[in-house]
Protein backbone atom coordinates (compact mmCIF):
# COMPACT_ATOMS: atom_id res chain seq x y z
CA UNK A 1 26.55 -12.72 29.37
CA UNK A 2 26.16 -12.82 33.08
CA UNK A 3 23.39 -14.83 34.29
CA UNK A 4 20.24 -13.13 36.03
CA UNK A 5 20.01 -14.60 39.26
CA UNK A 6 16.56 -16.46 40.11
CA UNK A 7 16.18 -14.72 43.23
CA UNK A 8 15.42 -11.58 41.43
CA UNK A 9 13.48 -12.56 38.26
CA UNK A 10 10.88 -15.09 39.73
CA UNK A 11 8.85 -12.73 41.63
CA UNK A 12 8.38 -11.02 38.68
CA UNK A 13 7.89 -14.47 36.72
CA UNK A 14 5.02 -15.19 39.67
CA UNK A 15 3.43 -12.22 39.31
CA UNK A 16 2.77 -12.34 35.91
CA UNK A 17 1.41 -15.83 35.84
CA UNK A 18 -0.52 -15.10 38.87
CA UNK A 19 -1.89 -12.17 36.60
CA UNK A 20 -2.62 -14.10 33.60
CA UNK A 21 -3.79 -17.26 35.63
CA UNK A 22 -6.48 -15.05 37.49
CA UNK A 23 -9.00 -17.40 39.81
CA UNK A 24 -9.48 -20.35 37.82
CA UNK A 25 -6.89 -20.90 35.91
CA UNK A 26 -6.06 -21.44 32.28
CA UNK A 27 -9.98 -21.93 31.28
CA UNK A 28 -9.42 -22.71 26.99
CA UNK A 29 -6.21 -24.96 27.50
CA UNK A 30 -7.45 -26.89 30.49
CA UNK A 31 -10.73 -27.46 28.52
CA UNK A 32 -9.13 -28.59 25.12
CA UNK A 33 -5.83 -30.77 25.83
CA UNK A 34 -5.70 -33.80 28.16
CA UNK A 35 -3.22 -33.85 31.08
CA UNK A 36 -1.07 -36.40 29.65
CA UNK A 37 -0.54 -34.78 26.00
CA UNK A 38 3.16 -34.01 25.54
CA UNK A 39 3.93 -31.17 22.82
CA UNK A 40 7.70 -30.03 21.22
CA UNK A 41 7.22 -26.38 20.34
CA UNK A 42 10.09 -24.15 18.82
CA UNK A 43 10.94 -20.02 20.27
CA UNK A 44 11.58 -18.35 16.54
CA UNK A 45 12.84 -14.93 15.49
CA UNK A 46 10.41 -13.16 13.08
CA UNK A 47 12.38 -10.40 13.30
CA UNK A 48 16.21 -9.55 13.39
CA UNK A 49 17.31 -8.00 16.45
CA UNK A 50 18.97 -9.54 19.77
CA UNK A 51 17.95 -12.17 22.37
CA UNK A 52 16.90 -11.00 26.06
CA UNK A 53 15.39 -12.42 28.87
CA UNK A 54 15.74 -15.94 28.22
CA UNK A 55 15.89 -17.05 31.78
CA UNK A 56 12.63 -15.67 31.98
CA UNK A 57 10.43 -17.69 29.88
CA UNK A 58 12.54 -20.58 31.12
CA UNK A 59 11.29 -19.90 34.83
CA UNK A 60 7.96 -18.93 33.67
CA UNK A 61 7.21 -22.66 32.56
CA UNK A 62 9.64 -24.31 34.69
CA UNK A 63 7.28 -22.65 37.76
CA UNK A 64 4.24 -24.21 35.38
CA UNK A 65 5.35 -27.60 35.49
CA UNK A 66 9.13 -28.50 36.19
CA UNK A 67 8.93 -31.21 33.61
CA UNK A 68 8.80 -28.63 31.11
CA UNK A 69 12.56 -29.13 29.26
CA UNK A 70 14.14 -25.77 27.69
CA UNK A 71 16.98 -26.52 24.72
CA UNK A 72 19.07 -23.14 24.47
CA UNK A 73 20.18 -22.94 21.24
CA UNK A 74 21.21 -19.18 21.12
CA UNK A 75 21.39 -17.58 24.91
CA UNK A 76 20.79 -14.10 25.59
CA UNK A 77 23.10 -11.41 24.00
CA UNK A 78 22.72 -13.62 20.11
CA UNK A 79 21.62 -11.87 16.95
CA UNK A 80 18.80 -13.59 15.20
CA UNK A 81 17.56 -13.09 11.59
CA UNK A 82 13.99 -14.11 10.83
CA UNK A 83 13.32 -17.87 11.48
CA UNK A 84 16.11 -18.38 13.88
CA UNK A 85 15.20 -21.36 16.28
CA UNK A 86 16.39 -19.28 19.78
CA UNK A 87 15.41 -22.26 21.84
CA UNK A 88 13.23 -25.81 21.29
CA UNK A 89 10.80 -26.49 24.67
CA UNK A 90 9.41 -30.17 25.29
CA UNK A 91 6.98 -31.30 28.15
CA UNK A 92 3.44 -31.44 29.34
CA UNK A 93 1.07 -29.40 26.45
CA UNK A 94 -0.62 -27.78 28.92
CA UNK A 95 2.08 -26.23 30.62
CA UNK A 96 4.30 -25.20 27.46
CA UNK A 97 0.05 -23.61 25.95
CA UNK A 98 -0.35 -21.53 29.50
CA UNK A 99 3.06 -20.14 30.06
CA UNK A 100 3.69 -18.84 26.48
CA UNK A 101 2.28 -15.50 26.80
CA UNK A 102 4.16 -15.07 30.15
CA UNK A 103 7.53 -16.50 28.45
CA UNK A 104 6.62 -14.55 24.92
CA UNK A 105 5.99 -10.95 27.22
CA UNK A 106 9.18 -11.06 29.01
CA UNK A 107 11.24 -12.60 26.01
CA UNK A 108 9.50 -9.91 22.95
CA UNK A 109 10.00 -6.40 25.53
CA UNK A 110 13.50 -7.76 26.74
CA UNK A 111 14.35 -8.72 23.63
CA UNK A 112 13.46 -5.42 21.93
CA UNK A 113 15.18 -3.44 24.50
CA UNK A 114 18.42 -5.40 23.98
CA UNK A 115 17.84 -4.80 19.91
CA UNK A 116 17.26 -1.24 20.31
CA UNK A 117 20.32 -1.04 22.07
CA UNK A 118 22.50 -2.91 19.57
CA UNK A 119 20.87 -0.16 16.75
CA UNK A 120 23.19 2.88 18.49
CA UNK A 121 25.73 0.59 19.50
CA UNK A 122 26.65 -0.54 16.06
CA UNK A 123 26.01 2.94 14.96
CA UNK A 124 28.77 4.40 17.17
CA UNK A 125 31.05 1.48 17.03
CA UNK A 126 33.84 2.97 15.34
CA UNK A 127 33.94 5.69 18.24
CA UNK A 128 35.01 5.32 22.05
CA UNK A 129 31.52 6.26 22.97
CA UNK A 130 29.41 3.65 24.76
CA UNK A 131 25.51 3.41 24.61
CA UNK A 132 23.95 3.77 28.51
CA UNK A 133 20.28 3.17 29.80
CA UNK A 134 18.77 5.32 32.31
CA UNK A 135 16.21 5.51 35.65
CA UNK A 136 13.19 5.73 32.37
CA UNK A 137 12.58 1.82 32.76
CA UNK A 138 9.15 0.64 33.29
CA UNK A 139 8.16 0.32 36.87
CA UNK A 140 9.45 -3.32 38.76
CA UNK A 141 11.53 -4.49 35.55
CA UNK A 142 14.21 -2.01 36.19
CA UNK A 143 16.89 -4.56 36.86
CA UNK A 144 16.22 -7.04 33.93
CA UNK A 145 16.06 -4.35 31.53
CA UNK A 146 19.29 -2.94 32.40
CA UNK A 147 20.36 -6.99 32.19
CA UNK A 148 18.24 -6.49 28.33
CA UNK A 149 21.04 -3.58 27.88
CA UNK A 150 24.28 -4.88 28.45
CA UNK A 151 22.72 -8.02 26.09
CA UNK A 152 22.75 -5.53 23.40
CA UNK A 153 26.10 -4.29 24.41
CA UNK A 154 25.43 -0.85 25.99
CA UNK A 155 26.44 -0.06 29.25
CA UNK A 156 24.56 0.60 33.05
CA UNK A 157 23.77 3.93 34.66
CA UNK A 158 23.04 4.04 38.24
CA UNK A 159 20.25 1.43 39.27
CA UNK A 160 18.56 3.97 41.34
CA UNK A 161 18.49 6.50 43.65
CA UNK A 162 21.14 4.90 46.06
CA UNK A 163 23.65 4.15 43.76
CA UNK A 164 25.46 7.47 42.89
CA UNK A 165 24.11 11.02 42.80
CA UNK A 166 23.62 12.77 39.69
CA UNK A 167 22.65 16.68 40.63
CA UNK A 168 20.13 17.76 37.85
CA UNK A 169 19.03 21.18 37.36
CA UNK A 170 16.22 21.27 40.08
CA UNK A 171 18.52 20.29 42.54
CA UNK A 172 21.56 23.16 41.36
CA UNK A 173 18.31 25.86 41.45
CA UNK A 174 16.95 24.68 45.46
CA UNK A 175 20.28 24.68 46.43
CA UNK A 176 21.59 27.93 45.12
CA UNK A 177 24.22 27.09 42.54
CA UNK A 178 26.60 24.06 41.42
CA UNK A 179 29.09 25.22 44.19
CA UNK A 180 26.72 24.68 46.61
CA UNK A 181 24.79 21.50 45.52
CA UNK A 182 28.26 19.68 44.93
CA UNK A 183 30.21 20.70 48.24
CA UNK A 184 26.80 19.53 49.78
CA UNK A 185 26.57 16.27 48.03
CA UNK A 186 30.13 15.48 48.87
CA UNK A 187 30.34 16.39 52.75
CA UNK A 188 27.50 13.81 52.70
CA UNK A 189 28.03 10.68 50.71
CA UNK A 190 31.07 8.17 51.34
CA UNK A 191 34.10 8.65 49.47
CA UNK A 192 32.91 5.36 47.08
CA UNK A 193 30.25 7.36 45.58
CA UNK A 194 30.35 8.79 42.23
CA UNK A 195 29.03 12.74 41.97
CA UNK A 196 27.64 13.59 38.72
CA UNK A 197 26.48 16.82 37.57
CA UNK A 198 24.02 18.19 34.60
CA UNK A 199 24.78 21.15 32.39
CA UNK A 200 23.10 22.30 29.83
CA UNK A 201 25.69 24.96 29.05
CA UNK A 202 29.70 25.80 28.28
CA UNK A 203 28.88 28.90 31.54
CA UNK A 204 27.94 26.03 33.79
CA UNK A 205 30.27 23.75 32.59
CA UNK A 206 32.64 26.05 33.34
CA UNK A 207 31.39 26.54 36.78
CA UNK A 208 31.52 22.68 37.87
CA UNK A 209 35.17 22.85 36.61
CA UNK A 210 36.32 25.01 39.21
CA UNK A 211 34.34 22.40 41.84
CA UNK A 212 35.25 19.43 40.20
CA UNK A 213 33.39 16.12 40.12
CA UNK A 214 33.30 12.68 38.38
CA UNK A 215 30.74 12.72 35.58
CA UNK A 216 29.76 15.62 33.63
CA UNK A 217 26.43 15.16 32.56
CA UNK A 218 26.12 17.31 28.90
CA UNK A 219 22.20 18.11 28.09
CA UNK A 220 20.45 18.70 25.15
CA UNK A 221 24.06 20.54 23.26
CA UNK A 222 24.77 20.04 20.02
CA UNK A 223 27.83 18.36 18.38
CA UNK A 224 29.71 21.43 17.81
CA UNK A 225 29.07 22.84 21.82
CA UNK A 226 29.62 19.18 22.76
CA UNK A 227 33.09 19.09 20.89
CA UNK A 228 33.96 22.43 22.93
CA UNK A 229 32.61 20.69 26.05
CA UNK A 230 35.09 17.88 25.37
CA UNK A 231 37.93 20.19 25.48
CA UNK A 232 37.08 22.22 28.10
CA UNK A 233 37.12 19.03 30.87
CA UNK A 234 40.20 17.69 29.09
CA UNK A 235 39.92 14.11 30.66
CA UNK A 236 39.11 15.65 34.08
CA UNK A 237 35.28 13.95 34.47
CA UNK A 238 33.58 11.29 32.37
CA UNK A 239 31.67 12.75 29.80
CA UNK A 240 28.20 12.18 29.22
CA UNK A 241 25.79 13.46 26.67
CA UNK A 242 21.77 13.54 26.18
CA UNK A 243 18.73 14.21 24.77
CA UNK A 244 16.39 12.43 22.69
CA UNK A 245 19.00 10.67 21.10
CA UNK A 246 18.63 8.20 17.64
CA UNK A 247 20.39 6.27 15.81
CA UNK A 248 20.83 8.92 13.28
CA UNK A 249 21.68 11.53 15.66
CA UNK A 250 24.00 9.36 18.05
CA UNK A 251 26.75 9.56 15.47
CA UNK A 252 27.26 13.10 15.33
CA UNK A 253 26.98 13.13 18.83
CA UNK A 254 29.68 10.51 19.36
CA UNK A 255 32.48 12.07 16.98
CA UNK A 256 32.15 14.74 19.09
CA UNK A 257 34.47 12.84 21.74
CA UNK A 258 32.02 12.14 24.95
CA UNK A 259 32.28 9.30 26.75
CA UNK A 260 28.88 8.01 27.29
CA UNK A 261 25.41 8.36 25.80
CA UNK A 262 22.69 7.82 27.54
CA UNK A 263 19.07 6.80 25.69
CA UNK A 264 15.83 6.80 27.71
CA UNK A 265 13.47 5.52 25.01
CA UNK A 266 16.14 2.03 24.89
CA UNK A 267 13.94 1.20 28.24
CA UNK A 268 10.61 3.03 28.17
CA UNK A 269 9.40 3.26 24.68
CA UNK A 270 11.28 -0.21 22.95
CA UNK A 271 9.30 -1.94 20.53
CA UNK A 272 9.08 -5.57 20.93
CA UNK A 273 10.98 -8.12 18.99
CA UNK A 274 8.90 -10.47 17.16
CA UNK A 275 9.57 -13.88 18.29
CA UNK A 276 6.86 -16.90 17.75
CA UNK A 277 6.00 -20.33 19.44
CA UNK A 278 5.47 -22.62 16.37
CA UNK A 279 4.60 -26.26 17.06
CA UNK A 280 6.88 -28.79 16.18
CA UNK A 281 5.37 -32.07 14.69
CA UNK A 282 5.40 -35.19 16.41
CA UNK A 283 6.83 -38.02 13.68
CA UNK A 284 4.60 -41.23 13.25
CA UNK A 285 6.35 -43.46 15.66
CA UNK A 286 8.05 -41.73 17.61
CA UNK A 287 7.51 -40.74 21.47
CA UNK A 288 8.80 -39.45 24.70
């Protein structure tokens, strides 16, 4: 799994200390352990699912205290089971007791957007199809969800706005028809931009076949109109299908032949994975 670059994730690792540290700092720790207590705690699945955003909690007591050591012991992109040891994280107490809701936030959400993933992924395995997020992330973690996808092994839409255009419905009605809003789109991006296009019927599919473009973007059908859809581009445009997709319903979907599916909920509704801090026991004698 690629590695998320630390010039992108430590504003957001900043911000949310900066959040959670407020004005005067970490009042209950600061009050209760001594500066030079030392502490061994364990990250542990409670749940099974998939690791994300690793680096993260890393950076978010590395930015603590630097002495603060982080043992890997399954990276980002693993599948846990309940009481897998993802990592083991020695230093200063004081540090490792402050940043664990920071590290915990990032890790849990990440980690439950790469496990949601890895639920439609598995379920469509034995098809072509591939699993894809969307622009439905939560506002500012955009890029290290999508990162949270490809852990669970789905694939990456567009980042944003400036990436690729995608004509949707509103923008086919202002501009007077799919002719129209395609010949417009391509007199005015480069040549290295992808044009895709939402229908949310065979009429209109057959419309953007006559203009052509790259992705077909296949709304709210049904497996059987999808399975005509299929046909009717005959390898001419990436296939993509949507709407409020599940598990359950991805399969279907996926036998039908498209190429993608794309999930909103993966990024804007995924329920956190479970994972604890438990304190690891110092033995009698021993010492850092």
């Amino acid at each position: 799994m690629r590695e998320l670059p630390r010039l992108l994730i430590e504003p957001l690792v900043r911000a949310a200390l900066a959040e959670d540290l407020g004005r005067a700092g970490d009042l209950t720790t600061d009050s209760i352990i001594g500066p030079d207590a030392i502490a061994t705690v364990q990250l542990v699945a409670r749940d099974p699912g998939v690791v994300a955003g690793l680096p993260l909690a890393r950076l978010a007591w590395e930015l603590l205290d630097p002495r603060i050591e982080c043992e890997v012991h399954l990276h980002d992109g693993s599948r846990v089971q309940p009481g897998s040891v993802i990592a083991t994280v020695r230093g200063p107490a004081r540090g490792l007791l402050t940043g664990e809701r920071v590290a915990l936030n990032f890790l849990g959400h990440l980690s439950g957007v790469a496990t949601g993933t890895a639920t439609i992924a598995d379920a469509i395995a034995h098809t072509t199809t591939k699993v894809a997020d969307t622009r439905k992330t939560i506002p500012g973690l955009r890029a290290v969800q999508k990162y949270a996808v490809a852990c669970g092994g789905g694939s990456n839409h567009r980042f944003g706005l400036d990436d690729a255009v995608l004509i949707k419905d509103n923008h086919i009605a202002v501009a007077g028809g799919v002719r129209e809003a395609v010949e417009a789109a391509r007199a005015h991006v480069g040549h290295l931009v992808k044009i895709e296009v939402e229908v949310d019927s065979l009429a209109m599919l057959a419309e953007l076949l006559e203009v052509g473009a790259d992705v077909v973007l296949l709304d709210n059908m049904t497996p059987e109109v999808l399975r005509e859809a299929v046909a009717m581009v005959g390898g001419r445009m990436v296939t993509e299908a949507s709407g409020r997709i599940t598990p359950r319903t991805a399969v279907p979907i996926a036998e039908a032949g498209v190429d993608l599916i794309s999930v909103g909920w993966l990024t804007h509704s995924a329920r956190v994975l479970d994972i604890g801090l438990d304190h690891v026991p110092q033995r009698a004698g021993h010492s850092r």
